[in-house]
N, C-alpha and C. Protein backbone atom coordinates (compact mmCIF):
# COMPACT_ATOMS: atom_id res chain seq x y z
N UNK A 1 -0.08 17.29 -11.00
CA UNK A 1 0.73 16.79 -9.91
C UNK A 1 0.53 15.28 -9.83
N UNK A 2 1.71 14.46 -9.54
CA UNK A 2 1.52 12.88 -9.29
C UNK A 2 1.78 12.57 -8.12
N UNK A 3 0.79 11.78 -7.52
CA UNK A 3 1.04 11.10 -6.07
C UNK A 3 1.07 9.59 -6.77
N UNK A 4 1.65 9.03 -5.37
CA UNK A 4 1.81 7.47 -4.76
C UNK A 4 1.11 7.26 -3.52
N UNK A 5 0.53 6.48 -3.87
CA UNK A 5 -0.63 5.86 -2.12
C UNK A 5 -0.07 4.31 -2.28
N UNK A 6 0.37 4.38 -1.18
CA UNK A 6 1.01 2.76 -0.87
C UNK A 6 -0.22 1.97 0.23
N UNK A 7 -0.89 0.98 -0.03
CA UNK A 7 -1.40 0.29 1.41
C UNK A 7 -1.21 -0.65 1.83
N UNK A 8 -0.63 -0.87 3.11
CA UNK A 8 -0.34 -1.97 3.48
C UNK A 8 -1.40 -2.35 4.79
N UNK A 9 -0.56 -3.51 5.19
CA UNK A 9 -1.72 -4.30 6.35
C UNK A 9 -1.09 -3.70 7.42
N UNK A 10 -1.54 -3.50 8.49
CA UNK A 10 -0.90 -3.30 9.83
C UNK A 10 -0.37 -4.28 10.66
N UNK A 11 0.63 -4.07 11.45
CA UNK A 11 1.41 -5.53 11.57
C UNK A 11 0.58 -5.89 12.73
N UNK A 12 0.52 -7.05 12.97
CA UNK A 12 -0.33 -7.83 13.54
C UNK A 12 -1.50 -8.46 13.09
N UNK A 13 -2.00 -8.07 11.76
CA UNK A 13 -2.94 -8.40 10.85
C UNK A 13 -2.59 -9.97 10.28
N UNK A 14 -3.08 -11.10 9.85
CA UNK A 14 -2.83 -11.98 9.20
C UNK A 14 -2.41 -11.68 7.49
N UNK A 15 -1.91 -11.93 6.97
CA UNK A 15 -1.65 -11.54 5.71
C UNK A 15 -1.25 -13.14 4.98
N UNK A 16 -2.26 -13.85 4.90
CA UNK A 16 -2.50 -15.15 3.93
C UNK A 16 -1.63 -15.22 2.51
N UNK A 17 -2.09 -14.02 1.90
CA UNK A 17 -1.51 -13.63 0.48
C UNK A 17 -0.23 -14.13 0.10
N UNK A 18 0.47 -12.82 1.71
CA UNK A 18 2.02 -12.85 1.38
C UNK A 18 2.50 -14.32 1.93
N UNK A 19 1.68 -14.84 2.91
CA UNK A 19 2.35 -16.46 2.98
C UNK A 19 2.06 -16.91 1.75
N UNK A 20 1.36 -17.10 1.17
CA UNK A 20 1.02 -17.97 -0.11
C UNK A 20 2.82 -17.37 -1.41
N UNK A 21 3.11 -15.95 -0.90
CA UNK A 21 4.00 -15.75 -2.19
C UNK A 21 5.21 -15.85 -1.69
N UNK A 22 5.38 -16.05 0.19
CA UNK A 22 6.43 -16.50 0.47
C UNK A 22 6.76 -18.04 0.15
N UNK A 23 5.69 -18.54 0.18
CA UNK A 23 5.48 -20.37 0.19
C UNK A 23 6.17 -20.32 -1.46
N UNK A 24 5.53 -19.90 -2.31
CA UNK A 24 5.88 -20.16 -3.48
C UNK A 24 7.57 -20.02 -4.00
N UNK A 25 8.10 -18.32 -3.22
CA UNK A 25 9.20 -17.98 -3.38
C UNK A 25 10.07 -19.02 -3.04
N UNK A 26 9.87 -19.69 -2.03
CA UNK A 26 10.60 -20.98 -1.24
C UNK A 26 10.75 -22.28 -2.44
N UNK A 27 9.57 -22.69 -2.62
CA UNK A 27 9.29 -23.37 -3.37
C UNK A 27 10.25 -23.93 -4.67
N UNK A 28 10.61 -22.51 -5.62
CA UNK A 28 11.09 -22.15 -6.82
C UNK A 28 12.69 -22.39 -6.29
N UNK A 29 13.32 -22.32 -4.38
CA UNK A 29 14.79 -22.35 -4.52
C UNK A 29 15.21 -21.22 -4.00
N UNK A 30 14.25 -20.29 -3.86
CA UNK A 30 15.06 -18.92 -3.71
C UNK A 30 15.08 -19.02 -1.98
N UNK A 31 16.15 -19.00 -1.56
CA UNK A 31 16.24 -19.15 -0.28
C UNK A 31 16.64 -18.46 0.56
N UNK A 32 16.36 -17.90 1.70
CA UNK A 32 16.67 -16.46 2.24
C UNK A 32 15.96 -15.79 2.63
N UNK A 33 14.64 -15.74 2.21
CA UNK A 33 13.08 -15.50 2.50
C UNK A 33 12.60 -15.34 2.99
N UNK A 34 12.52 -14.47 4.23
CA UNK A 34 12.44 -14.65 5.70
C UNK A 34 10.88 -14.57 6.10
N UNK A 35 10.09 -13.40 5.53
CA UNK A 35 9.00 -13.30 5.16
C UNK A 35 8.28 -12.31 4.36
N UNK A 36 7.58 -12.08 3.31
CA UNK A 36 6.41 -11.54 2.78
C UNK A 36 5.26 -10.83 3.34
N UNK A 37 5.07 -9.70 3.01
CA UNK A 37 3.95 -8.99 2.77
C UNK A 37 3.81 -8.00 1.59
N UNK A 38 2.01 -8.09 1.48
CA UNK A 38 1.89 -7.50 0.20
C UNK A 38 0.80 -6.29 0.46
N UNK A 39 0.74 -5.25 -0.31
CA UNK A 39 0.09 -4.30 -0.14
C UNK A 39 -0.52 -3.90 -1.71
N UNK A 40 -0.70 -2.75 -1.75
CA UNK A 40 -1.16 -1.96 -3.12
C UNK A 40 -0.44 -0.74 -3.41
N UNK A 41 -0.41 -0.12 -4.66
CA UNK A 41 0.12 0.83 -5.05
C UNK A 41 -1.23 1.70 -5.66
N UNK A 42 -1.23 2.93 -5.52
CA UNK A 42 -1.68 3.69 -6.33
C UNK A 42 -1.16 4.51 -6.86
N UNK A 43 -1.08 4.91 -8.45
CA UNK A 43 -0.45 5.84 -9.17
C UNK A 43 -1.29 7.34 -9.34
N UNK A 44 -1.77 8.04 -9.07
CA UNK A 44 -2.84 8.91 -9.15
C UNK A 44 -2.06 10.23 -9.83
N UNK A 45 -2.83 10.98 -10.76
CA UNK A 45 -2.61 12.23 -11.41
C UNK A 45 -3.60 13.09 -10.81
N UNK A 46 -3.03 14.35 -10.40
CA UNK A 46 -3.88 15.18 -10.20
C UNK A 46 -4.21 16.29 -10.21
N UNK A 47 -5.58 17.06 -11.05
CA UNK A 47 -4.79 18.50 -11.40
C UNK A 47 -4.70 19.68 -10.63
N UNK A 48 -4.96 19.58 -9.57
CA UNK A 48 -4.56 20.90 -8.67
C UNK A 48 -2.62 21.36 -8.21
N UNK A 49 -2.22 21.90 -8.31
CA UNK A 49 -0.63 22.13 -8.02
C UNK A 49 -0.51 22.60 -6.80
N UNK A 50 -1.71 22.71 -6.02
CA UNK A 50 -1.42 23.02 -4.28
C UNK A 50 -1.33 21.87 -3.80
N UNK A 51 -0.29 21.79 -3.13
CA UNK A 51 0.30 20.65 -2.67
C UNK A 51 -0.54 20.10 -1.36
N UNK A 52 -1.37 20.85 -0.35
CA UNK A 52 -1.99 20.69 0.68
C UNK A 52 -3.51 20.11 0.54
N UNK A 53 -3.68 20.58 -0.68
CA UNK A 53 -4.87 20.50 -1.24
C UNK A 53 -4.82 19.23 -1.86
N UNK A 54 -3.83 18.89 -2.48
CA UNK A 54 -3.52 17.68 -3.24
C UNK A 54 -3.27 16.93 -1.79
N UNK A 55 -2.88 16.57 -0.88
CA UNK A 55 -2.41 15.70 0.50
C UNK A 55 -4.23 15.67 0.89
N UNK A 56 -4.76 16.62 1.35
CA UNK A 56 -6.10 16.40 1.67
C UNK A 56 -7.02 15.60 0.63
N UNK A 57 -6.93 16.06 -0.59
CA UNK A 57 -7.99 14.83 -0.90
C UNK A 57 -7.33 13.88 -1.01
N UNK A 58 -6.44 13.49 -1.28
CA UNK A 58 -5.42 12.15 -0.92
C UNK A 58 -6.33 11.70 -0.08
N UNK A 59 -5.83 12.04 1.39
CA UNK A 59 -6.37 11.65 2.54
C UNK A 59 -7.68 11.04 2.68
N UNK A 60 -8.63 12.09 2.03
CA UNK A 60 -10.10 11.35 1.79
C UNK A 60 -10.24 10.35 1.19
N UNK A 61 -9.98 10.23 -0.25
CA UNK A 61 -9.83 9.19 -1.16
C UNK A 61 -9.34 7.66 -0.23
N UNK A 62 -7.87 7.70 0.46
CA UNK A 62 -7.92 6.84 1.23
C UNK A 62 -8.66 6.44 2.71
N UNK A 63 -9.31 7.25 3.26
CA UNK A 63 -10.26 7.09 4.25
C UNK A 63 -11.57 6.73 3.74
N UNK A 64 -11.92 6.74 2.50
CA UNK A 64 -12.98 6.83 1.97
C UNK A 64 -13.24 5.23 1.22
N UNK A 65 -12.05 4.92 0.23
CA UNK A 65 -12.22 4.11 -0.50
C UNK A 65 -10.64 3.31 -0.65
N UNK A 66 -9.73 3.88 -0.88
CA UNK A 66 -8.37 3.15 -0.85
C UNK A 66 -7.92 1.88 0.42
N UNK A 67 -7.96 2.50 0.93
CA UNK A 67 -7.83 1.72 2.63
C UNK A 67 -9.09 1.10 3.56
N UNK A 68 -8.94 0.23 3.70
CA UNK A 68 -9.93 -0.32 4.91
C UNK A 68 -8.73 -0.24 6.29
N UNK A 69 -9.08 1.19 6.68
CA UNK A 69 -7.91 1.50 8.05
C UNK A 69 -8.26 0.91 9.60
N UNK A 70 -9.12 0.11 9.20
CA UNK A 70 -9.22 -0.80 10.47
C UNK A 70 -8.15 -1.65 10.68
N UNK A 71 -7.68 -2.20 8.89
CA UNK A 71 -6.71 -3.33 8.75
C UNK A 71 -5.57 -3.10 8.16
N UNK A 72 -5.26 -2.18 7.61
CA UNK A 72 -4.61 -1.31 6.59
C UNK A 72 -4.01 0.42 7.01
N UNK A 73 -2.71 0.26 6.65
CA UNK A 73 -2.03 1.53 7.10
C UNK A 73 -1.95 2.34 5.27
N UNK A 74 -1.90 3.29 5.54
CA UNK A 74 -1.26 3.74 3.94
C UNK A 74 -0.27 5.09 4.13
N UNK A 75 0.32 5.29 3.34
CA UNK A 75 1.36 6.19 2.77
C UNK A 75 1.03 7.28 1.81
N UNK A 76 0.98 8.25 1.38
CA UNK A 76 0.71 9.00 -0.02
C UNK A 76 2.11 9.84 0.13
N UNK A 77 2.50 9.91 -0.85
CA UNK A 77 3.82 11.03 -1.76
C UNK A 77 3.44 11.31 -2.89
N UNK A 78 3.47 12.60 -2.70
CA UNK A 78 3.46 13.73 -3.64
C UNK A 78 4.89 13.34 -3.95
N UNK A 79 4.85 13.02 -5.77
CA UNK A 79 6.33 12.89 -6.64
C UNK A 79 6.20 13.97 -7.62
């Protein structure tokens, strides 16, 4: 089974990064830009085919180590 774990910042968080890749986007001309943020992707394989089972350790994995959910929201889909 393949999941997606997306993490992003929670809004109200500072996010430096995405100013730095909005600044740049600007920079290059591209204009329109309103603002940037950046997160992470995870691609994960996994071999159990129970889908609940596969969402739960998801869950851990990101409570555990994926996410710092103090600052950080995340997503997982089962694809």
């Amino acid at each position: 089974m393949k999941a997606r774990v997306t993490v992003t910042l929670k809004n109200g968080v500072l996010d430096p990064q995405g100013k730095a890749i909005e600044g740049a986007l600007k920079s290059f001309g591209l204009e329109g830009v309103d603002s940037v943020r950046q997160g992470k992707v995870f691609d994960i394989e996994l071999l159990t085919t129970d889908r609940a089972k596969a969402e739960e350790l998801l869950k851990a994995a990101c409570e555990k180590l994926l996410a710092n959910t103090v600052v950080e929201n995340y997503r997982v889909e089962i694809v």
